[in-house]
Protein backbone atom coordinates (compact mmCIF):
# COMPACT_ATOMS: atom_id res chain seq x y z
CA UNK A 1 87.95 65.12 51.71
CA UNK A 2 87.69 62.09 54.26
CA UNK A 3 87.56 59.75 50.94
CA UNK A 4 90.81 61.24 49.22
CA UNK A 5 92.59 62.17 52.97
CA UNK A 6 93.02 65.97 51.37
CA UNK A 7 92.92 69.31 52.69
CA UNK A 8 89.48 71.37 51.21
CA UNK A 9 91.88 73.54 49.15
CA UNK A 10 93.47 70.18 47.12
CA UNK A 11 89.65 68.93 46.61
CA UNK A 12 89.02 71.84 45.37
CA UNK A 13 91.81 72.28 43.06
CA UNK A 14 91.39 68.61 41.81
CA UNK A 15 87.70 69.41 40.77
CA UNK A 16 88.97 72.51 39.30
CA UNK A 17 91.15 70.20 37.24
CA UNK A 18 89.37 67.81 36.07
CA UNK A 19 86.47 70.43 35.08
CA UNK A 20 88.76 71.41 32.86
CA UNK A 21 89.94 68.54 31.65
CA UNK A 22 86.75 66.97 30.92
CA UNK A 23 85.74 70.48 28.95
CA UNK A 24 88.71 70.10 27.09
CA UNK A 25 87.88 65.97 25.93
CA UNK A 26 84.13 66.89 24.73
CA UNK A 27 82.74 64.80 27.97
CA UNK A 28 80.05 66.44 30.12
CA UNK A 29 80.38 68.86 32.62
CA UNK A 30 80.98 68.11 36.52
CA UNK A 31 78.23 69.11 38.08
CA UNK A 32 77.16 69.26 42.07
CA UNK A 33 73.95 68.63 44.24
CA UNK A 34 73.03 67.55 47.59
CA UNK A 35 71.23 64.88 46.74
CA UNK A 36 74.01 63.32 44.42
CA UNK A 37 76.94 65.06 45.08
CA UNK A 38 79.35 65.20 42.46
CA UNK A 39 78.31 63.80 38.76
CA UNK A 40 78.87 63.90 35.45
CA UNK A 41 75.83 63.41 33.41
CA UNK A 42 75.84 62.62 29.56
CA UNK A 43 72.48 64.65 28.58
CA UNK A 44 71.06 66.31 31.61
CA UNK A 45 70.32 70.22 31.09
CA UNK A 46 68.06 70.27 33.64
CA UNK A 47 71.14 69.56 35.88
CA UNK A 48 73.66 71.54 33.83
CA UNK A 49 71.18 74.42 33.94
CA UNK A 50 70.50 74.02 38.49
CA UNK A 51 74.16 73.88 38.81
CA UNK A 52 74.76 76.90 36.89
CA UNK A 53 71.90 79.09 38.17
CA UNK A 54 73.44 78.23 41.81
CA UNK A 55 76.90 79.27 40.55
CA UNK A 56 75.31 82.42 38.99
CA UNK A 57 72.97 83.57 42.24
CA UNK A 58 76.08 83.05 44.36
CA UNK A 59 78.12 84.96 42.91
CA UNK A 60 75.65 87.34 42.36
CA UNK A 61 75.43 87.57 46.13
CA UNK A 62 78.74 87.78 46.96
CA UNK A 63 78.97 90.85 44.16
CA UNK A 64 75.70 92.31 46.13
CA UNK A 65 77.47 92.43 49.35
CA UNK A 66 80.63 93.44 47.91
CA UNK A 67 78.81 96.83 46.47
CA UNK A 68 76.84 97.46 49.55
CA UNK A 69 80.06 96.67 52.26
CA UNK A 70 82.89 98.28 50.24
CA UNK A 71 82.01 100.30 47.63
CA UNK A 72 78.56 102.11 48.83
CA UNK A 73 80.99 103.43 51.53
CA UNK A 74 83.36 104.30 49.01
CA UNK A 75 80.88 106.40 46.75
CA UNK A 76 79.73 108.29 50.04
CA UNK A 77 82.64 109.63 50.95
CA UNK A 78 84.17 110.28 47.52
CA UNK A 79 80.81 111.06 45.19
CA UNK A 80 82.68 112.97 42.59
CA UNK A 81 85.56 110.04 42.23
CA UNK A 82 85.45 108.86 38.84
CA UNK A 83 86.86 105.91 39.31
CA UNK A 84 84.25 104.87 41.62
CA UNK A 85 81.82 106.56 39.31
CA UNK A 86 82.73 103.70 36.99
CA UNK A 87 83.40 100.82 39.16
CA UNK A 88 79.40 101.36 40.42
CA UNK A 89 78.20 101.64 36.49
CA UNK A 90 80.45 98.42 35.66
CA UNK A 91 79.37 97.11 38.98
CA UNK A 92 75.82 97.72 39.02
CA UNK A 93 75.72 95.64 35.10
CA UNK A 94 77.18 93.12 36.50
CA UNK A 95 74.71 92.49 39.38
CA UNK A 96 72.07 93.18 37.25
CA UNK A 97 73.39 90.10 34.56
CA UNK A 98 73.99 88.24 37.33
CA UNK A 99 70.64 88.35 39.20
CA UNK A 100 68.86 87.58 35.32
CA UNK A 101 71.12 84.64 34.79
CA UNK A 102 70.67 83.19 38.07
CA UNK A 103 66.77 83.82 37.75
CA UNK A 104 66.43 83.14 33.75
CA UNK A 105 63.43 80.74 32.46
């Protein structure tokens, strides 16, 4: 941000970007540690594969805390609701694929 004089939403945006257009010329993905920082690495799974099992456990968290804040709540005071019947199935399989990518040998 201090670099490029841009707001953290812009950065953000502009690594969105190019993410996408690197993906879409064949070159390797942009990848992010704090050690390095931001860095795209011709033949590095090892890096490809940290990077994407910190994507996957965050969002896995995030999803955790969503079902326990706002829709445990939810499915006590409505049990018989199917709608929240299904959002806590579809819910619940996506936590669970989420926690096993993030964790995955």
């Amino acid at each position: 941000m201090a670099a490029t004089e841009r707001t953290r939403a812009q950065v953000h945006t502009g690594l969105a970007h190019l993410r996408q257009v690197a993906a879409a010329k064949g070159l390797p993905p942009v990848t992010w540690d704090k050690t390095w920082g931001y860095r795209m690495l011709d033949d590095a799974p090892d890096v490809w594969i940290g990077y994407e099992r910190a994507f996957f456990e965050a969002v896995h968290h995030r999803v955790e805390n969503f079902i326990a804040g706002i829709l445990l709540p939810h499915q006590k005071k409505k049990p018989d609701d199917p709608y929240i019947r299904t959002v806590m199935a579809q819910m619940g399989a996506i936590e669970s694929t989420l926690h096993l990518l993030a964790n995955l040998e």
